[in-house]
N, C-alpha and C. Protein backbone atom coordinates (compact mmCIF):
# COMPACT_ATOMS: atom_id res chain seq x y z
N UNK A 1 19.27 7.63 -27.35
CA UNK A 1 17.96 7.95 -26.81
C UNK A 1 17.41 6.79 -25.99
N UNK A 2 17.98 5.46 -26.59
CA UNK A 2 17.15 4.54 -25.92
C UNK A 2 17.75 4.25 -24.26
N UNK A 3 18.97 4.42 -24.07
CA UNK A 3 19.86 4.53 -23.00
C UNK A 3 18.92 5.27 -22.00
N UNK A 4 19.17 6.63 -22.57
CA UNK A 4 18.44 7.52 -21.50
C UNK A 4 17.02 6.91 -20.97
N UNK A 5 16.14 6.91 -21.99
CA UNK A 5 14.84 6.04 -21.56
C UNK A 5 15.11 5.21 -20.67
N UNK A 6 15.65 4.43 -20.69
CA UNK A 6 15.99 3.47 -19.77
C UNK A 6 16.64 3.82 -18.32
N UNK A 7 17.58 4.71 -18.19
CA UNK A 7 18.07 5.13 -17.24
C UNK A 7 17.05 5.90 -16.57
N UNK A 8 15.98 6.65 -17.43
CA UNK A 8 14.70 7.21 -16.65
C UNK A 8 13.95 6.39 -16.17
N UNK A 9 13.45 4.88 -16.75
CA UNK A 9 12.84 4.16 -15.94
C UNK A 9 13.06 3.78 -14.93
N UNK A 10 14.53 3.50 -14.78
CA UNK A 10 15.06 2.82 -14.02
C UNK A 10 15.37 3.41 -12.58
N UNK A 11 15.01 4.83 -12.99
CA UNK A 11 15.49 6.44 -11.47
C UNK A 11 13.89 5.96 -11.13
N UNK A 12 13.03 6.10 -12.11
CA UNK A 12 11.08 5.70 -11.78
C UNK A 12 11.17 4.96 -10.46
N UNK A 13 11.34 3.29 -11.59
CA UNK A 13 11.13 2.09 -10.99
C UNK A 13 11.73 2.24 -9.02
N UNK A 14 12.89 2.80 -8.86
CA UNK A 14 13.89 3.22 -7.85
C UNK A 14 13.19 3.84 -6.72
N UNK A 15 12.55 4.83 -7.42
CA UNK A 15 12.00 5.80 -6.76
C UNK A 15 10.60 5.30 -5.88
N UNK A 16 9.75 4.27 -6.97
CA UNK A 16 8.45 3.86 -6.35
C UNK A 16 9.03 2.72 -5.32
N UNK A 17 9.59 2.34 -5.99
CA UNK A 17 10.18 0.71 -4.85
C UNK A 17 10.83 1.71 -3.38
N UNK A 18 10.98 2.35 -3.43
CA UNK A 18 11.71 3.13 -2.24
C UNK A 18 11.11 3.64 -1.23
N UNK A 19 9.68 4.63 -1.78
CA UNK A 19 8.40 4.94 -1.50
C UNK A 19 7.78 4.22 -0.97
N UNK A 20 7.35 2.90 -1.75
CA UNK A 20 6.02 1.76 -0.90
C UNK A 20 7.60 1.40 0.16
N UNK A 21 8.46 1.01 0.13
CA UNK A 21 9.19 0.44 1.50
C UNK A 21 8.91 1.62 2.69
N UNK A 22 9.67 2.56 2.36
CA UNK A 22 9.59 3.65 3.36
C UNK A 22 8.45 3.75 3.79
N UNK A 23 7.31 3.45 3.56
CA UNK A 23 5.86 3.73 4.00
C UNK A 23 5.66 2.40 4.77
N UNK A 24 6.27 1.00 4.23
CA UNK A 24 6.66 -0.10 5.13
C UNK A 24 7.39 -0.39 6.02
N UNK A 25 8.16 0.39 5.66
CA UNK A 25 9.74 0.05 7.12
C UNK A 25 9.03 0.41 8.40
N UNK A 26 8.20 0.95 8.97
CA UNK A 26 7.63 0.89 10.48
C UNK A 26 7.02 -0.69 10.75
N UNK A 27 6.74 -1.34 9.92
CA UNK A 27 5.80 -2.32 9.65
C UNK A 27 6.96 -3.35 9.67
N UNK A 28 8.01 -3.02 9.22
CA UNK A 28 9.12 -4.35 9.37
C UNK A 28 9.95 -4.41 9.98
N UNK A 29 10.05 -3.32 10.54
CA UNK A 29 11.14 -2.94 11.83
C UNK A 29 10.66 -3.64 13.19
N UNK A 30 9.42 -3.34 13.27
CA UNK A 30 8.83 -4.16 14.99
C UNK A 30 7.47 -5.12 15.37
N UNK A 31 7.11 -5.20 16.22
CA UNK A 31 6.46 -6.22 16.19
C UNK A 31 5.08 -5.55 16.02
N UNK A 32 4.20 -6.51 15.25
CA UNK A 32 2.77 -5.76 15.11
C UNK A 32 1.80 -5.87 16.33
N UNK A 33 0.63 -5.24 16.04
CA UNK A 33 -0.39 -5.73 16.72
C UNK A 33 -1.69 -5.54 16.62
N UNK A 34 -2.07 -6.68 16.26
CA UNK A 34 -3.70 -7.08 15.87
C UNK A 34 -4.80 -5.93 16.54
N UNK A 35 -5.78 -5.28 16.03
CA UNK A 35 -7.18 -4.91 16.77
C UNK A 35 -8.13 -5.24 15.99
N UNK A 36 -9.80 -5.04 16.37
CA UNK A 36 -10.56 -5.37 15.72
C UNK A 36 -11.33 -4.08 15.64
N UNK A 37 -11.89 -3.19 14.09
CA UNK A 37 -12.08 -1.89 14.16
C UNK A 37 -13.27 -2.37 13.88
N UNK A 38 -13.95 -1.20 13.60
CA UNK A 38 -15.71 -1.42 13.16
C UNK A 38 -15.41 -0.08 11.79
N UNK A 39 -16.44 -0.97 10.50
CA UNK A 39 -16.77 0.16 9.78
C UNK A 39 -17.41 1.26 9.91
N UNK A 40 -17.02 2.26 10.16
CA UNK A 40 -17.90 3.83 10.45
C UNK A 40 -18.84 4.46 9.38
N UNK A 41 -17.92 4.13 8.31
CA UNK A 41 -18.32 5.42 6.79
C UNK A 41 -17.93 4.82 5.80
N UNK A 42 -17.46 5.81 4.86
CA UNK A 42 -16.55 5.51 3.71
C UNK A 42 -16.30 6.37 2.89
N UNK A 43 -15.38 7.05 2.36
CA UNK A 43 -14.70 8.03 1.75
C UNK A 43 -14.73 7.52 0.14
N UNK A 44 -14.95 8.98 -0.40
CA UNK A 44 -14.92 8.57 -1.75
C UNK A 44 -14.70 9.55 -2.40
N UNK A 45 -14.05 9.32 -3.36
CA UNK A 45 -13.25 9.92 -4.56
C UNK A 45 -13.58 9.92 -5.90
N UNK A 46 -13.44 10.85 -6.91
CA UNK A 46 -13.99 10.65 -8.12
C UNK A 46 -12.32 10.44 -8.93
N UNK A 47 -11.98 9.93 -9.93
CA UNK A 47 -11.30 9.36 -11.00
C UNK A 47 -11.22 8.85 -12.45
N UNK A 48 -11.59 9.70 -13.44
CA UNK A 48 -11.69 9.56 -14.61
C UNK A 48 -13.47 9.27 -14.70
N UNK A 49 -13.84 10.07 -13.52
CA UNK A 49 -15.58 9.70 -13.83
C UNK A 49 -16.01 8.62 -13.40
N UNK A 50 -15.49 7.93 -12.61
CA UNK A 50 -15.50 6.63 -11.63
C UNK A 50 -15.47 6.83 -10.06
N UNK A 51 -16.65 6.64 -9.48
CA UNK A 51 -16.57 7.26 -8.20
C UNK A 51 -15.97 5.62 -7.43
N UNK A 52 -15.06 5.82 -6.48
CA UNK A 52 -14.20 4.53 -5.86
C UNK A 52 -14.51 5.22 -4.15
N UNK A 53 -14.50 3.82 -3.55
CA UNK A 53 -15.01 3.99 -2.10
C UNK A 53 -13.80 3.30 -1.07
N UNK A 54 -13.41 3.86 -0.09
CA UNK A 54 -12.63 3.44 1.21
C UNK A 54 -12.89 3.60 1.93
N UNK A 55 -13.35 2.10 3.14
CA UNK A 55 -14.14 2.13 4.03
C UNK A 55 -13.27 3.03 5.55
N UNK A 56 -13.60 3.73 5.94
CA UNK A 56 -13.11 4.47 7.29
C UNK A 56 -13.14 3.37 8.84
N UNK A 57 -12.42 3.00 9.46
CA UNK A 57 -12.32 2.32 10.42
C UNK A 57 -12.15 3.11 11.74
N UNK A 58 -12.81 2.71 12.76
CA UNK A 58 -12.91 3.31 14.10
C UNK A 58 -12.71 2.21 15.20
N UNK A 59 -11.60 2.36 15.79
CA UNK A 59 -10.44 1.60 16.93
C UNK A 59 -10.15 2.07 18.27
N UNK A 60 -10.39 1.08 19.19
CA UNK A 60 -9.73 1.85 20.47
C UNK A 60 -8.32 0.91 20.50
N UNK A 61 -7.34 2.02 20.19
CA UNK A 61 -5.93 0.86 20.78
C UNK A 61 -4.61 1.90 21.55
N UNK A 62 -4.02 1.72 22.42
CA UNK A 62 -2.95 2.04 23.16
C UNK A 62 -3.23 3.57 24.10
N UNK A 63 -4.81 3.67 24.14
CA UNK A 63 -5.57 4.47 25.17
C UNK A 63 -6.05 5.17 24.67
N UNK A 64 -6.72 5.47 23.00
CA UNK A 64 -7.29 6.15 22.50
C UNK A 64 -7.93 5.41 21.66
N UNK A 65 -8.99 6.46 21.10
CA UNK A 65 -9.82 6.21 19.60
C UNK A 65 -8.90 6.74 18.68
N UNK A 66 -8.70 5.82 17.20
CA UNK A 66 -8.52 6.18 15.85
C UNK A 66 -9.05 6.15 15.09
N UNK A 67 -9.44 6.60 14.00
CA UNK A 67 -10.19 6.54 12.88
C UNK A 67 -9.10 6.28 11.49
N UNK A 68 -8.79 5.56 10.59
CA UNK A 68 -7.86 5.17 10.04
C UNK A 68 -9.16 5.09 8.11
N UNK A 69 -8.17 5.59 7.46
CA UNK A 69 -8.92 5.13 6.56
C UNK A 69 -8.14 4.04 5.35
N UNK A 70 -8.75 3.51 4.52
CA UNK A 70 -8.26 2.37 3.97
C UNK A 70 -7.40 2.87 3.20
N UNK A 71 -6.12 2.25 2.25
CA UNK A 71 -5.35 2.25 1.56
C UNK A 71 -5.94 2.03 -0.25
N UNK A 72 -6.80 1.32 0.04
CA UNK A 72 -6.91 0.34 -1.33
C UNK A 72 -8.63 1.02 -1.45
N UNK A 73 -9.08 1.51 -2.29
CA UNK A 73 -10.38 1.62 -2.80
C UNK A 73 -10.81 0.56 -3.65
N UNK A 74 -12.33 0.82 -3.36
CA UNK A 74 -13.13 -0.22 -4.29
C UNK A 74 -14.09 0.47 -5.36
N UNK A 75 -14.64 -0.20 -6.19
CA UNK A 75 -16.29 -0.10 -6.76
C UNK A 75 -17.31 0.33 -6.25
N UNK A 76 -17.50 -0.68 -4.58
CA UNK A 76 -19.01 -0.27 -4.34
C UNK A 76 -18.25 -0.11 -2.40
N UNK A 77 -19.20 0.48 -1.62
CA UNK A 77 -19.19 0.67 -0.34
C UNK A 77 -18.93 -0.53 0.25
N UNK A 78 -17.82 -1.27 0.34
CA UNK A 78 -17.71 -2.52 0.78
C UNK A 78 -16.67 -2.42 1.81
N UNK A 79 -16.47 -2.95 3.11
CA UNK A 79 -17.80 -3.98 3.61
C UNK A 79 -18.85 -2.52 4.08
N UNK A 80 -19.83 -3.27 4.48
CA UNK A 80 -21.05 -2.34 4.96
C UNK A 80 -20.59 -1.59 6.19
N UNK A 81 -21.25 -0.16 6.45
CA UNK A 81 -20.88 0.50 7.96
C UNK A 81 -21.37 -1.18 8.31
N UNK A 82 -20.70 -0.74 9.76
CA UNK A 82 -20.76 -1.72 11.15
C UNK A 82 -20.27 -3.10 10.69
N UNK A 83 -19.54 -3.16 10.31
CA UNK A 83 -18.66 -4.40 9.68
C UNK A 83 -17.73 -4.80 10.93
N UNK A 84 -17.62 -5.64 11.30
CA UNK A 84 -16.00 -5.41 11.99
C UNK A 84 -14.90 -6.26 11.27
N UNK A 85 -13.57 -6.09 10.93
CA UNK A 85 -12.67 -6.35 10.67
C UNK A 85 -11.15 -5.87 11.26
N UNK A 86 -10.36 -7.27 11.18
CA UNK A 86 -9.55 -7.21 11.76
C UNK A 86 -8.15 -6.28 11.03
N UNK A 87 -7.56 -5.36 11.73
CA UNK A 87 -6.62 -4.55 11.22
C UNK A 87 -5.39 -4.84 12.05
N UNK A 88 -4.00 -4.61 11.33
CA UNK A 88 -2.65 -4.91 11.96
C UNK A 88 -2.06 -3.14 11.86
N UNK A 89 -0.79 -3.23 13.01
CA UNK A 89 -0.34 -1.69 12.75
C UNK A 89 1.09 -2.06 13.62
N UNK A 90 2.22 -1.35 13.51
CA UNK A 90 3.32 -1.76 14.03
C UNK A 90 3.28 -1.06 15.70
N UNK A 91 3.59 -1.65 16.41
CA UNK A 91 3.34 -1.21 17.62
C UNK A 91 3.83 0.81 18.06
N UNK A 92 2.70 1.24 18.76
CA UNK A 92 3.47 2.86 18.84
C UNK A 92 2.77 3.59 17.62
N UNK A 93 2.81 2.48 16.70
CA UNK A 93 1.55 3.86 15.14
C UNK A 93 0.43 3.06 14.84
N UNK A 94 -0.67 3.18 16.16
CA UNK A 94 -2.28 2.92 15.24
C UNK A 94 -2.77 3.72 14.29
N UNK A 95 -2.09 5.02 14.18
CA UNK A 95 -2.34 5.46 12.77
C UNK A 95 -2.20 4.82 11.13
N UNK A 96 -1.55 3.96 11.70
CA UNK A 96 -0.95 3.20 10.19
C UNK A 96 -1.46 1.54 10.46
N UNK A 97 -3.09 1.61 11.18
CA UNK A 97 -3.90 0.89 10.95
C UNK A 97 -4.01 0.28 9.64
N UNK A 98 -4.29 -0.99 8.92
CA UNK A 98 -4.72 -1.40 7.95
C UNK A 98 -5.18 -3.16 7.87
N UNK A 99 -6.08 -3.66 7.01
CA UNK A 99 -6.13 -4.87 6.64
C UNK A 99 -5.23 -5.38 6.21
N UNK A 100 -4.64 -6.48 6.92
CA UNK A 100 -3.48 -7.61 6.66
C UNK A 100 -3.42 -7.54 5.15
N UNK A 101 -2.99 -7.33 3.99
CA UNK A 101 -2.75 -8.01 2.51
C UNK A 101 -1.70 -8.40 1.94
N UNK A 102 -0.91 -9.42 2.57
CA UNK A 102 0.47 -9.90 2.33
C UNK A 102 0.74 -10.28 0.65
N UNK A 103 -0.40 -10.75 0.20
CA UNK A 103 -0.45 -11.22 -0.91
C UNK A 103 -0.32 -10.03 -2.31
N UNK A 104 -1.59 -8.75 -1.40
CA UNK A 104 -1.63 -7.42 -2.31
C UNK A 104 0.29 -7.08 -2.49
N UNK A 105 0.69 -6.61 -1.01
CA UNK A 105 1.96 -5.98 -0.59
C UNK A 105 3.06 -6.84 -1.69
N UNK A 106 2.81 -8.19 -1.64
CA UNK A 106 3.91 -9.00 -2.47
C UNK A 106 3.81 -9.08 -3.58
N UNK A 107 2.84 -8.37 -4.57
CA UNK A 107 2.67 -8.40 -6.06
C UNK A 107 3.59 -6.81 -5.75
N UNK A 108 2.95 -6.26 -5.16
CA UNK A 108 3.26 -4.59 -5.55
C UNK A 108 4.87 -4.90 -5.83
N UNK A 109 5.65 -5.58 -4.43
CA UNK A 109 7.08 -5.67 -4.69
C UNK A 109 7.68 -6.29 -5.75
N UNK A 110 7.11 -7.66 -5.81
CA UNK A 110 7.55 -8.32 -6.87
C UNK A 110 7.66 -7.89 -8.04
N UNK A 111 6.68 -7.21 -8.30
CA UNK A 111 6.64 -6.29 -9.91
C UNK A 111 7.62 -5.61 -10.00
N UNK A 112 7.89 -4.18 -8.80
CA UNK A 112 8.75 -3.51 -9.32
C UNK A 112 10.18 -3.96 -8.92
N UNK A 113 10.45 -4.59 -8.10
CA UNK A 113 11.61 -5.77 -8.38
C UNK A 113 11.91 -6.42 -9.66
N UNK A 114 11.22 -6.88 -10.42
CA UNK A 114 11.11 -8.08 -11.37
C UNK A 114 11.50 -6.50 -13.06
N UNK A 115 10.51 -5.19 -12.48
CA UNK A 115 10.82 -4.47 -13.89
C UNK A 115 11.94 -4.19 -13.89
N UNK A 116 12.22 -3.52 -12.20
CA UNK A 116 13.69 -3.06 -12.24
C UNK A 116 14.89 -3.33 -12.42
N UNK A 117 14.77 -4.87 -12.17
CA UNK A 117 16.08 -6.14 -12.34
C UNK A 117 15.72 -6.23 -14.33
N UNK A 118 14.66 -6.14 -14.61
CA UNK A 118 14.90 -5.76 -16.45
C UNK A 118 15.55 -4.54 -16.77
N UNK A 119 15.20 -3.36 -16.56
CA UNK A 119 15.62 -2.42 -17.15
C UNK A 119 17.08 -2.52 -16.44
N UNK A 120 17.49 -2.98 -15.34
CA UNK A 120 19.01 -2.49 -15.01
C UNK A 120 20.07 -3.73 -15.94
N UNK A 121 19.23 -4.97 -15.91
CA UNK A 121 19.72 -5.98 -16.94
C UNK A 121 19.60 -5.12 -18.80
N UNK A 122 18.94 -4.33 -18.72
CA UNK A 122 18.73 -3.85 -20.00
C UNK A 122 20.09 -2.86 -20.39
N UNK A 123 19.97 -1.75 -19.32
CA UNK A 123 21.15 -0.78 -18.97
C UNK A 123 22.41 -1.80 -19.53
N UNK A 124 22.33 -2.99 -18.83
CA UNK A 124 24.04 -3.24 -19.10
C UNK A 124 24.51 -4.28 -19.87
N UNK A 125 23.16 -4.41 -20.87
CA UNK A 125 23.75 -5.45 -22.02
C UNK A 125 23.41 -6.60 -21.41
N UNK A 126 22.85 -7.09 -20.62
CA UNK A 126 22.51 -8.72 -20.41
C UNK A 126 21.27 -8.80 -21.43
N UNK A 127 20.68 -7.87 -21.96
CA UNK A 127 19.23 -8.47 -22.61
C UNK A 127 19.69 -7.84 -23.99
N UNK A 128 19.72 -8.58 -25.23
CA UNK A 128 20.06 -7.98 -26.56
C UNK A 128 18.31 -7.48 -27.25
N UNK A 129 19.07 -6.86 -28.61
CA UNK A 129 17.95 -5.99 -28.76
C UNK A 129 17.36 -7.25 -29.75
C-alpha cells in the first residue's frame, strides 16, 4: 500500500511540476518585454468564506489594449485602482502579462522539485523507513 501511495504522489508531484512549466515555457523560450499597466479594478473571489482580491491591469502593447488579470490574489484590494506597475510578458503574448516574481516562481519550483526528488528517492530505497 505504501508503494502505491507513493507512486501516486509521485504521478501528482509530475503532473503539477509539468503544468506551472507549460504555463512557463512561452516565458523561457524568448525574449521578454517590459510595459507599464495601470490598475483598473479588481476581481474577486470567495474561498472557504474568505473573499481574496486580483488587481486587473490595463496596457497598450504591440498595437492594442489588454486587460490582463493577476495570477496571485490577496487579502485586501492592493495596489489601489490607478496604481501603475510594471508587468513582463514573452514577446507576441501580452496576454500572459504579469508582475515580475522570480523569487514567488522559484519557491513554487523548488518545492516540487525538492518533494519529487523525495518521493522518487523514496520509490527506490535511497530513504529507509
Amino acid at each position: 500500500m505504501e508503494t502505491a501511495i507513493v507512486w501516486v504522489a509521485i504521478t501528482f508531484l509530475a503532473v503539477c511540476l509539468l503544468l506551472v512549466a507549460r504555463s512557463d515555457w512561452p516565458r523561457l523560450q524568448g525574449i521578454g518585454r517590459s510595459v507599464t499597466a495601470e490598475v483598473v479594478g479588481h476581481r474577486s473571489q470567495y474561498h472557504n468564506n474568505v473573499r481574496s482580491y486580483a488587481p486587473i491591469y490595463r496596457f497598450a502593447a504591440e498595437g492594442a489594449e489588454h486587460e490582463v488579470i493577476d495570477q496571485v490574489y490577496g487579502g485586501s484590494e492592493q495596489p489601489p485602482v490607478g496604481t501603475r506597475i510594471v508587468l513582463s510578458y514573452p514577446v507576441g503574448r501580452p496576454d500572459l502579462a504579469r508582475p515580475p516574481r522570480p523569487l514567488l516562481w522559484l519557491a513554487v519550483y523548488a518545492f516540487l522539485l525538492f518533494a519529487l526528488g523525495l518521493m522518487l528517492a523514496k520509490a527506490f530505497g535511497f530513504l529507509s523507513d
